[in-house]
PDB file of N, CA and C in Angstrom:
ATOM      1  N   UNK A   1       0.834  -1.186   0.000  1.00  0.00           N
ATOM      2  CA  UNK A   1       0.000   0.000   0.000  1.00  0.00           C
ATOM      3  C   UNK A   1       0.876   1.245   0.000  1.00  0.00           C
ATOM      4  N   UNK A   2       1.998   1.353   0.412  1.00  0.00           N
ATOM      5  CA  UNK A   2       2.791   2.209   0.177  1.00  0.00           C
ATOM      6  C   UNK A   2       3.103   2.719  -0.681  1.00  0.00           C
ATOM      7  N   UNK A   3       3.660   1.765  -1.933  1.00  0.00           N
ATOM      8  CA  UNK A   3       4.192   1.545  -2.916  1.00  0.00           C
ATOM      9  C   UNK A   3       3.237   2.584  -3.828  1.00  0.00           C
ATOM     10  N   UNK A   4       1.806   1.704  -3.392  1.00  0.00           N
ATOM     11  CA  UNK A   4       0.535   3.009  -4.334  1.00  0.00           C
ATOM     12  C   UNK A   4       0.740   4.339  -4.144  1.00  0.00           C
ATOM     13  N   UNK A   5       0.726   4.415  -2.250  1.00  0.00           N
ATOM     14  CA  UNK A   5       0.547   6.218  -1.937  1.00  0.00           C
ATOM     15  C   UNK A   5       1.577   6.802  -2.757  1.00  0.00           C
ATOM     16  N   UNK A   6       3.046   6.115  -2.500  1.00  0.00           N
ATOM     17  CA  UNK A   6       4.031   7.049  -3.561  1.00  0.00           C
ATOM     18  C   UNK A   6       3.765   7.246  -4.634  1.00  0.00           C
ATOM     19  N   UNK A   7       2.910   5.981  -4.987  1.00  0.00           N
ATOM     20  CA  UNK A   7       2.947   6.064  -6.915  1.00  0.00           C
ATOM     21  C   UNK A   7       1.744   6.954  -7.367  1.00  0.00           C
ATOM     22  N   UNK A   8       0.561   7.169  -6.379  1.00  0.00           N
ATOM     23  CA  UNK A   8      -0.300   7.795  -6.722  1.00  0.00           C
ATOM     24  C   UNK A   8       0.120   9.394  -6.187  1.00  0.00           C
ATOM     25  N   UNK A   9       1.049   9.565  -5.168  1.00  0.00           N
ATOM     26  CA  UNK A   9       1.424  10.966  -4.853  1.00  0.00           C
ATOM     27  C   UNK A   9       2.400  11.138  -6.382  1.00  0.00           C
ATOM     28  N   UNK A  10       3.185  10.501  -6.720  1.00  0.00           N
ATOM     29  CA  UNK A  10       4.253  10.665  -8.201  1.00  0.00           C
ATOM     30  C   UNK A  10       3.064  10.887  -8.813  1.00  0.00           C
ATOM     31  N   UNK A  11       1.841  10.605  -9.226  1.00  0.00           N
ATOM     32  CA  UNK A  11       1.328  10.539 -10.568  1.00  0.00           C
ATOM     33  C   UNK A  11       0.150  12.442 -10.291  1.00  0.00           C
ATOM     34  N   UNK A  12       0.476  12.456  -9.262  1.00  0.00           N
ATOM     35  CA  UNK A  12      -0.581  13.395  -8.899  1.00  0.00           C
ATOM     36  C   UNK A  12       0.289  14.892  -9.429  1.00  0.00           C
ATOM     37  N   UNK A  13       1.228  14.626  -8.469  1.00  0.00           N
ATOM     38  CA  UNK A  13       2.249  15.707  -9.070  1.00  0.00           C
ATOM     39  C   UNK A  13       2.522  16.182 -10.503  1.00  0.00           C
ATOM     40  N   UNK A  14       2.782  14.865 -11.177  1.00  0.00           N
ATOM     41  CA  UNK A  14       3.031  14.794 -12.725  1.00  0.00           C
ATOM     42  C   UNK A  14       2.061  15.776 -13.228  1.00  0.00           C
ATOM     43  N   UNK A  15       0.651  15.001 -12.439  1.00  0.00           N
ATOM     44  CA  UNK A  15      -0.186  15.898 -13.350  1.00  0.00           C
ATOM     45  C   UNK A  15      -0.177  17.266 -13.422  1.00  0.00           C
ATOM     46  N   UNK A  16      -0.469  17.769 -11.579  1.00  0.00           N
ATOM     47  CA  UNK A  16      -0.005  18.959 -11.517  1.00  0.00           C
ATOM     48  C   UNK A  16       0.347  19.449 -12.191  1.00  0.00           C
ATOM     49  N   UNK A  17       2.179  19.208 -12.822  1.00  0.00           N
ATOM     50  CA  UNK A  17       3.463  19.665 -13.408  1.00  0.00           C
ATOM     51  C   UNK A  17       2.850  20.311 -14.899  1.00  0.00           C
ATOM     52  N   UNK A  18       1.852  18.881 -15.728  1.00  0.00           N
ATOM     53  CA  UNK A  18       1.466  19.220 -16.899  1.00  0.00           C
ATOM     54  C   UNK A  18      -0.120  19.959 -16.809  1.00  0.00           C
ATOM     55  N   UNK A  19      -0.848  19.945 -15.540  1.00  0.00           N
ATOM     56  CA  UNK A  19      -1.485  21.371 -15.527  1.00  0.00           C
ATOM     57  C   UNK A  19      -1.155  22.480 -16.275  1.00  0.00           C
ATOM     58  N   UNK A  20      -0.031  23.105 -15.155  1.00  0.00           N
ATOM     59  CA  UNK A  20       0.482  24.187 -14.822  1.00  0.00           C
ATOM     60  C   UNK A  20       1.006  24.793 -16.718  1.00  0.00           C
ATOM     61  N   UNK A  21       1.457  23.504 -16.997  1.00  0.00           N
ATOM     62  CA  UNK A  21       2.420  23.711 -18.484  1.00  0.00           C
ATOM     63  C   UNK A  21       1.238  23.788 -19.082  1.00  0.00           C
ATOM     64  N   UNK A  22       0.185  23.175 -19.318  1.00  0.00           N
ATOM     65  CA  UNK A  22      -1.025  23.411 -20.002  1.00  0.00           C
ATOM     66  C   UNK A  22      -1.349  25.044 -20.592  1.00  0.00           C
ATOM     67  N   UNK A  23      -1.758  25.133 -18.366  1.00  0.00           N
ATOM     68  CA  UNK A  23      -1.953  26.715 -18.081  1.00  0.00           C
ATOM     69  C   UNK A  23      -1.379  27.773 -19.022  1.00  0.00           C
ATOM     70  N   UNK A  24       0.174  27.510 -19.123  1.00  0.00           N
ATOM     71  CA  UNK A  24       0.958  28.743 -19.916  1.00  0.00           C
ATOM     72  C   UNK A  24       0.806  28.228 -20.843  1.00  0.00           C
ATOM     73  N   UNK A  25       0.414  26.792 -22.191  1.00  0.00           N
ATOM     74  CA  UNK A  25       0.651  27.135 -23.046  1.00  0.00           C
ATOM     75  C   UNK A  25      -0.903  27.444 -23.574  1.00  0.00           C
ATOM     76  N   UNK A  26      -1.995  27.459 -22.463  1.00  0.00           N
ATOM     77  CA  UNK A  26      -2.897  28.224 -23.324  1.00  0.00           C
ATOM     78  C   UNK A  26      -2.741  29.602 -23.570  1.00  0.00           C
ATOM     79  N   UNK A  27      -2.060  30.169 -22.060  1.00  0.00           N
ATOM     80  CA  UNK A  27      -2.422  31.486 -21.975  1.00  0.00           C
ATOM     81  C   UNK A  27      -1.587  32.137 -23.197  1.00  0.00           C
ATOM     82  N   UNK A  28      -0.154  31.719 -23.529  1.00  0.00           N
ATOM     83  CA  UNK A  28       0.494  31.877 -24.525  1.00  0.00           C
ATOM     84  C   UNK A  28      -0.179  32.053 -26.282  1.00  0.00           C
ATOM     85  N   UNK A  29      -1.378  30.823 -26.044  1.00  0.00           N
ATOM     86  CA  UNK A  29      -1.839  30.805 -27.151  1.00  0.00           C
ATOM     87  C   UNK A  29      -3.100  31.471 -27.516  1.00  0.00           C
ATOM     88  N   UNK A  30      -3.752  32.417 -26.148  1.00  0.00           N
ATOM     89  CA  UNK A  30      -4.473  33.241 -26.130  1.00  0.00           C
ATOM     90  C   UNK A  30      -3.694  34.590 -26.756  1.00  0.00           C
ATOM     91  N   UNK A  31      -2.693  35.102 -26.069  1.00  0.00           N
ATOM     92  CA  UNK A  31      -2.441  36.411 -26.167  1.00  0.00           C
ATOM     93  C   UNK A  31      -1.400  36.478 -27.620  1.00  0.00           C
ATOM     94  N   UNK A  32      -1.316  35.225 -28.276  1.00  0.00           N
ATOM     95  CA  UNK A  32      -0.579  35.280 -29.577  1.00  0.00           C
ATOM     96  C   UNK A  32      -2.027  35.776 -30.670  1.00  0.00           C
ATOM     97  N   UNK A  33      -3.045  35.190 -30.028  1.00  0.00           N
ATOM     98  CA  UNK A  33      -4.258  34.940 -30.564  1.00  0.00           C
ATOM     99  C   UNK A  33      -4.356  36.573 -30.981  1.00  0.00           C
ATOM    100  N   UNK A  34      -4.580  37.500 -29.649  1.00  0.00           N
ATOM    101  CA  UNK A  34      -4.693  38.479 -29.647  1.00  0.00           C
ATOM    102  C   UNK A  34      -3.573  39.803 -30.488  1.00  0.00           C
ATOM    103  N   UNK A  35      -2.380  39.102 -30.086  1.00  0.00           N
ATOM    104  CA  UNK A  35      -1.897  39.944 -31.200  1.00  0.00           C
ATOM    105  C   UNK A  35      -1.811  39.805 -32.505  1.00  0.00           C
ATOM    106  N   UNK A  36      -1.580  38.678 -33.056  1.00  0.00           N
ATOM    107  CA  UNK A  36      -2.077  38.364 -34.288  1.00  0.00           C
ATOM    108  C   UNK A  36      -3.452  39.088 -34.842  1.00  0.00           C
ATOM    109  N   UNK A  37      -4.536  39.427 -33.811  1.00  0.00           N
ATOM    110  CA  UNK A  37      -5.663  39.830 -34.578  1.00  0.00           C
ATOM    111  C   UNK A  37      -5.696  41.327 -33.876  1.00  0.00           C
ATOM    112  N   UNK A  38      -4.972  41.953 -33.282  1.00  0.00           N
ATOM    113  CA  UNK A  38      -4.681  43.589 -33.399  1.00  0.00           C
ATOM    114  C   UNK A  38      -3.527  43.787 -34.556  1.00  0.00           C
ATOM    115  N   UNK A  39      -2.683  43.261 -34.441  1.00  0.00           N
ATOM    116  CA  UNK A  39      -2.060  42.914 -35.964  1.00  0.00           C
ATOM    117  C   UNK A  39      -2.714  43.179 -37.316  1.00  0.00           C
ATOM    118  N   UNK A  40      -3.383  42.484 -37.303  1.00  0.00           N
ATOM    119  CA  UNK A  40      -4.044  42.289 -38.736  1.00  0.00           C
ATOM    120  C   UNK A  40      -5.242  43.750 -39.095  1.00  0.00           C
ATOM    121  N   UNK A  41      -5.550  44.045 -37.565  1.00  0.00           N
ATOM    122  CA  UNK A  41      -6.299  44.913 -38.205  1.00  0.00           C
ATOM    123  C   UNK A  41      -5.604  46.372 -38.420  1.00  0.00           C
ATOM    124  N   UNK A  42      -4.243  45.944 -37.262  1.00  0.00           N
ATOM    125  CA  UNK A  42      -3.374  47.206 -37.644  1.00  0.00           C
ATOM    126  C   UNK A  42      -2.729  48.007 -39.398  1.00  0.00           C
ATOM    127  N   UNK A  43      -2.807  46.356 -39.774  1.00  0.00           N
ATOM    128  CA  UNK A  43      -2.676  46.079 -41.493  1.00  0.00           C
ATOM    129  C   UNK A  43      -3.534  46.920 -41.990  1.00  0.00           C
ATOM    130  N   UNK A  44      -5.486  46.184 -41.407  1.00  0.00           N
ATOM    131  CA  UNK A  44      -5.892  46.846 -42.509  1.00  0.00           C
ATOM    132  C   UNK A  44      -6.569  48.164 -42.657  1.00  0.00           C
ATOM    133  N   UNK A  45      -6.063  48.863 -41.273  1.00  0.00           N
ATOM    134  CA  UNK A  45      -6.364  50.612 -41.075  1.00  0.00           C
ATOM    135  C   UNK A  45      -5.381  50.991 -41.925  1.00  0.00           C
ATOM    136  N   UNK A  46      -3.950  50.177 -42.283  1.00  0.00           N
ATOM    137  CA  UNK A  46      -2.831  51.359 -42.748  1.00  0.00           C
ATOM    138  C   UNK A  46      -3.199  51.061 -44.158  1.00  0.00           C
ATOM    139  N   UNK A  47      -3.910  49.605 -45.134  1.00  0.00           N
ATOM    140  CA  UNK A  47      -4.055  49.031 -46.290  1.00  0.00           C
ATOM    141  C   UNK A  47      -5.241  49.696 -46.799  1.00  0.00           C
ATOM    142  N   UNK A  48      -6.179  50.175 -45.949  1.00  0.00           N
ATOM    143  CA  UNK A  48      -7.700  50.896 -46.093  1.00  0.00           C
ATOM    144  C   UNK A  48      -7.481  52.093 -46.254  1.00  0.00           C
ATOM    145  N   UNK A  49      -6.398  52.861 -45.833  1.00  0.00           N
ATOM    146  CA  UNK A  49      -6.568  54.370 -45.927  1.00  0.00           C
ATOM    147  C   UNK A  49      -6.982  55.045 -47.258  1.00  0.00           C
ATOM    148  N   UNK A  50      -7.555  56.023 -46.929  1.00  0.00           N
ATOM    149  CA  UNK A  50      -8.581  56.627 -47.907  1.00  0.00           C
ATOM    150  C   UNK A  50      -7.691  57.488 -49.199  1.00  0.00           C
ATOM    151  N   UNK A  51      -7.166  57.288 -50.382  1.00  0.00           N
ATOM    152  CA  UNK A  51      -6.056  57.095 -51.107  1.00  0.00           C
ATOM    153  C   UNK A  51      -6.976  59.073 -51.348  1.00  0.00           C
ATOM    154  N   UNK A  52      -7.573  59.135 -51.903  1.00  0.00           N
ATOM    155  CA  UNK A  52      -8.856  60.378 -52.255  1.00  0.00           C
ATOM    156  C   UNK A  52      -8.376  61.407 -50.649  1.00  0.00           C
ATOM    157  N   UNK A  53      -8.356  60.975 -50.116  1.00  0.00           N
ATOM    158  CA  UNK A  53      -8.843  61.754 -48.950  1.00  0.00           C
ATOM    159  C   UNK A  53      -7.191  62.445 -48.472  1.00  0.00           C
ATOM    160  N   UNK A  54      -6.110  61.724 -48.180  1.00  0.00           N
ATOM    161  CA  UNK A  54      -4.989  61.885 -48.283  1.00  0.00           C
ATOM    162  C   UNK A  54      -4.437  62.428 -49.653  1.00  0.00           C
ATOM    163  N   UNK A  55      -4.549  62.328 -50.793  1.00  0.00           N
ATOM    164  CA  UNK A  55      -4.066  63.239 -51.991  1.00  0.00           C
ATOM    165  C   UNK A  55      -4.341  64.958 -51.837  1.00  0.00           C
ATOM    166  N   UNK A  56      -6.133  64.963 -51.386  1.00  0.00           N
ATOM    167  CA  UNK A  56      -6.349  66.108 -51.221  1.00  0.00           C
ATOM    168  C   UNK A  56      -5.411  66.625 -50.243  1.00  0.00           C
ATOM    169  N   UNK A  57      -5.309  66.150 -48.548  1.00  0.00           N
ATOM    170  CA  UNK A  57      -4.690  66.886 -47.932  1.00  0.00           C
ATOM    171  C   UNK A  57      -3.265  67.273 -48.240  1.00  0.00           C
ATOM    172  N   UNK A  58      -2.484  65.870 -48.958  1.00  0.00           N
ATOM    173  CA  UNK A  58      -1.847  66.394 -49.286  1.00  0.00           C
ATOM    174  C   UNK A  58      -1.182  67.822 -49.898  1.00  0.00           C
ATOM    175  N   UNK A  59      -2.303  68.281 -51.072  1.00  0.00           N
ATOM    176  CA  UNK A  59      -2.106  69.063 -52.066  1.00  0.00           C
ATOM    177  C   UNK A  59      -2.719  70.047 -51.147  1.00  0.00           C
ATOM    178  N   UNK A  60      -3.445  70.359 -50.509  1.00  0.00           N
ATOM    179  CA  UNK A  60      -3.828  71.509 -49.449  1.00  0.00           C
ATOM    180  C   UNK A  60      -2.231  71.943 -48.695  1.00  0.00           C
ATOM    181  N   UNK A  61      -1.591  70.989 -48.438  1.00  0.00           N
ATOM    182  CA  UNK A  61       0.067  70.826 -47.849  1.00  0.00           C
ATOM    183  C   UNK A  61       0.707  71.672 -48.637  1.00  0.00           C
ATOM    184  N   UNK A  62       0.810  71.306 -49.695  1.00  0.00           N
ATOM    185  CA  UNK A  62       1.275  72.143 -50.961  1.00  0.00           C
ATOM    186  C   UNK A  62       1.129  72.992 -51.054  1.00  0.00           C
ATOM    187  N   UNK A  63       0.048  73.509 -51.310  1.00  0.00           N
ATOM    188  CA  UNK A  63      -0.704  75.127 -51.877  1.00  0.00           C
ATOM    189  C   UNK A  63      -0.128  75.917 -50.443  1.00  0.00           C
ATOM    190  N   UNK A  64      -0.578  75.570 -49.141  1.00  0.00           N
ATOM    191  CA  UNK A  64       0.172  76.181 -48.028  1.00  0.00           C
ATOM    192  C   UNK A  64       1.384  76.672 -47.782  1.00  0.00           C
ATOM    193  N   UNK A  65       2.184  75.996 -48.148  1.00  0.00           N
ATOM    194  CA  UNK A  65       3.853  75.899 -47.949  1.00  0.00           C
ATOM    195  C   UNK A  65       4.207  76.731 -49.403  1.00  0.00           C
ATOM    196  N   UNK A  66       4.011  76.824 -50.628  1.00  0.00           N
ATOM    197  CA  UNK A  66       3.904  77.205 -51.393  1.00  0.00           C
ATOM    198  C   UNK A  66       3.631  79.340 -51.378  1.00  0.00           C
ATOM    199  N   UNK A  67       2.581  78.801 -50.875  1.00  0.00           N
ATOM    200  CA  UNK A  67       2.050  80.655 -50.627  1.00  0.00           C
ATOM    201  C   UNK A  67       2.768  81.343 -49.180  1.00  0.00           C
ATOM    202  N   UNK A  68       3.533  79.988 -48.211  1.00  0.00           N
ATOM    203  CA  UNK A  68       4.515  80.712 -47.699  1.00  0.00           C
ATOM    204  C   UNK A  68       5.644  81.194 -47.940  1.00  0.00           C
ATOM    205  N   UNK A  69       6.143  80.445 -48.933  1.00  0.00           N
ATOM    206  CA  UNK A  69       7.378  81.301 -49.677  1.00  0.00           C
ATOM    207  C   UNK A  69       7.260  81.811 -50.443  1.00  0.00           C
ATOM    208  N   UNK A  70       6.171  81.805 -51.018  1.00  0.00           N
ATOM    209  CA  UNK A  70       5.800  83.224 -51.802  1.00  0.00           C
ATOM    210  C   UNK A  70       5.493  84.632 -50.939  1.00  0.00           C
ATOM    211  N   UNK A  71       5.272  84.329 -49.571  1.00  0.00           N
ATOM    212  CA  UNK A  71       4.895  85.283 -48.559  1.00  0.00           C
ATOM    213  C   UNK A  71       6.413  85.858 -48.445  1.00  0.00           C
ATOM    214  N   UNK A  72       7.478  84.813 -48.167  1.00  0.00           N
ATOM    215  CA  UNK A  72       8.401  85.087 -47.542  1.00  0.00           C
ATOM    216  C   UNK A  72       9.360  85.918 -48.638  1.00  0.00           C
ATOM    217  N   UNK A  73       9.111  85.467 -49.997  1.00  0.00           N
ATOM    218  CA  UNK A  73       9.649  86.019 -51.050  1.00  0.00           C
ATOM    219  C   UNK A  73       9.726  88.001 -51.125  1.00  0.00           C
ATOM    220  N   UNK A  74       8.114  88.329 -51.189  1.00  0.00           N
ATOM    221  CA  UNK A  74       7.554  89.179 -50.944  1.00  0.00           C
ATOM    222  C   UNK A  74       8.216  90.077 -49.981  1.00  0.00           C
ATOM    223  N   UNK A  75       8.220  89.157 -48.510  1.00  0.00           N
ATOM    224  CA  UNK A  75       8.882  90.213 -47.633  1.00  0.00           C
ATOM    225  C   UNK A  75      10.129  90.618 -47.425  1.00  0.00           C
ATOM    226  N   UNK A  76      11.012  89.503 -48.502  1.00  0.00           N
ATOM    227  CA  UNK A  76      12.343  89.766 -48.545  1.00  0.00           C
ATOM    228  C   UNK A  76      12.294  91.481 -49.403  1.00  0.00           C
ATOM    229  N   UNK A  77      11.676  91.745 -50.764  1.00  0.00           N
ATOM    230  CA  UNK A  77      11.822  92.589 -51.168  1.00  0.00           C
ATOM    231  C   UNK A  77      11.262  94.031 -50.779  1.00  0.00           C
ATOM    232  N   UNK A  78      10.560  93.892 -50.082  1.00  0.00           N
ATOM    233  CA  UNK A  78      10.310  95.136 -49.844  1.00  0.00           C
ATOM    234  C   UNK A  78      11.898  96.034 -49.120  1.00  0.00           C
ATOM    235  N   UNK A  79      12.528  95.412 -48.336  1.00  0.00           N
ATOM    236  CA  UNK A  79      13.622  96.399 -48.150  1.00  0.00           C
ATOM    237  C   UNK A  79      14.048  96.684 -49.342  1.00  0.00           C
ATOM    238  N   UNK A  80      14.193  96.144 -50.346  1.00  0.00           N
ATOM    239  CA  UNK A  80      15.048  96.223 -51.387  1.00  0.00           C
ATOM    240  C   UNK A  80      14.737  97.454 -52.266  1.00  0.00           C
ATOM    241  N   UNK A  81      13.306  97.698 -52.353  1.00  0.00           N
ATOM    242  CA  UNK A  81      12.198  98.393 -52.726  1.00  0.00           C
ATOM    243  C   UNK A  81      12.481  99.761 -52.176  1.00  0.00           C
ATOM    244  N   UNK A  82      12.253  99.789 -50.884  1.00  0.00           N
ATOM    245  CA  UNK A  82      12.457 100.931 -50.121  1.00  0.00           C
ATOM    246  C   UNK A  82      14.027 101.988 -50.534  1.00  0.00           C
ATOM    247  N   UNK A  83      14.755 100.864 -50.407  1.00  0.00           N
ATOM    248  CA  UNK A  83      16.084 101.190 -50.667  1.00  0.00           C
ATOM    249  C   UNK A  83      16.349 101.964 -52.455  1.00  0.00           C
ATOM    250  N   UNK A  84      15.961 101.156 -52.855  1.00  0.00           N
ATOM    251  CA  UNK A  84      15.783 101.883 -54.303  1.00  0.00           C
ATOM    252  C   UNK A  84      15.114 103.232 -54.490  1.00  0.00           C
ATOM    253  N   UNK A  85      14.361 103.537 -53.640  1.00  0.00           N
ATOM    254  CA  UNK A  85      13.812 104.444 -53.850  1.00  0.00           C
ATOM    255  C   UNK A  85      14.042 105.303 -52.787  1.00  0.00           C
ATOM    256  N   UNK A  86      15.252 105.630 -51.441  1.00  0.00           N
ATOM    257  CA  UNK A  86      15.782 106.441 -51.356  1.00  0.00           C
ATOM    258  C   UNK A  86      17.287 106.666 -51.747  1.00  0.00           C
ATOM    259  N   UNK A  87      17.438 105.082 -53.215  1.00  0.00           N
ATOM    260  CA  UNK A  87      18.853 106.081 -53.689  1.00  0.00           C
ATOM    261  C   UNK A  87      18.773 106.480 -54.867  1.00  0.00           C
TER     262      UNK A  87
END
């Protein structure tokens, strides 16, 4: 009867042991789960973007930056202007 208690305390443990390993390799295979599918949708916000919607802003980018150095152009000459016309 001994022989059992050990063998049934050994087999109890074992199990335990492959519980526990169970435990992590679900939880492992939960949170792979999860990034894999924030992943994918991370894909398809950047694969979906609105191609129309971004050109425009783009070119709004443009026209902006554009009419600032044309601003800046402008204000370079006026000294130049001034100057000419008190020599």
């Amino acid at each position: 009867i001994d022989i059992a208690d050990v063998a049934i305390g050994q087999v109890s443990s074992i199990r335990g042991n492959l519980g526990a390993v169970q435990n992590r390799l679900e939880s492992t295979t939960n949170n792979l789960t999860a990034t894999s599918e924030n992943l994918s949708a991370a894909r398809s916000r950047i694969l979906d973007a609105d191609f129309a919607s971004e050109t425009a802003q783009f070119s709004r980018n443009q026209i902006i930056q554009q009419a600032g150095v044309s601003i800046l152009a402008q204000a370079n000459q006026q000294p130049q202007v001034a100057l000419s016309l008190l020599g």
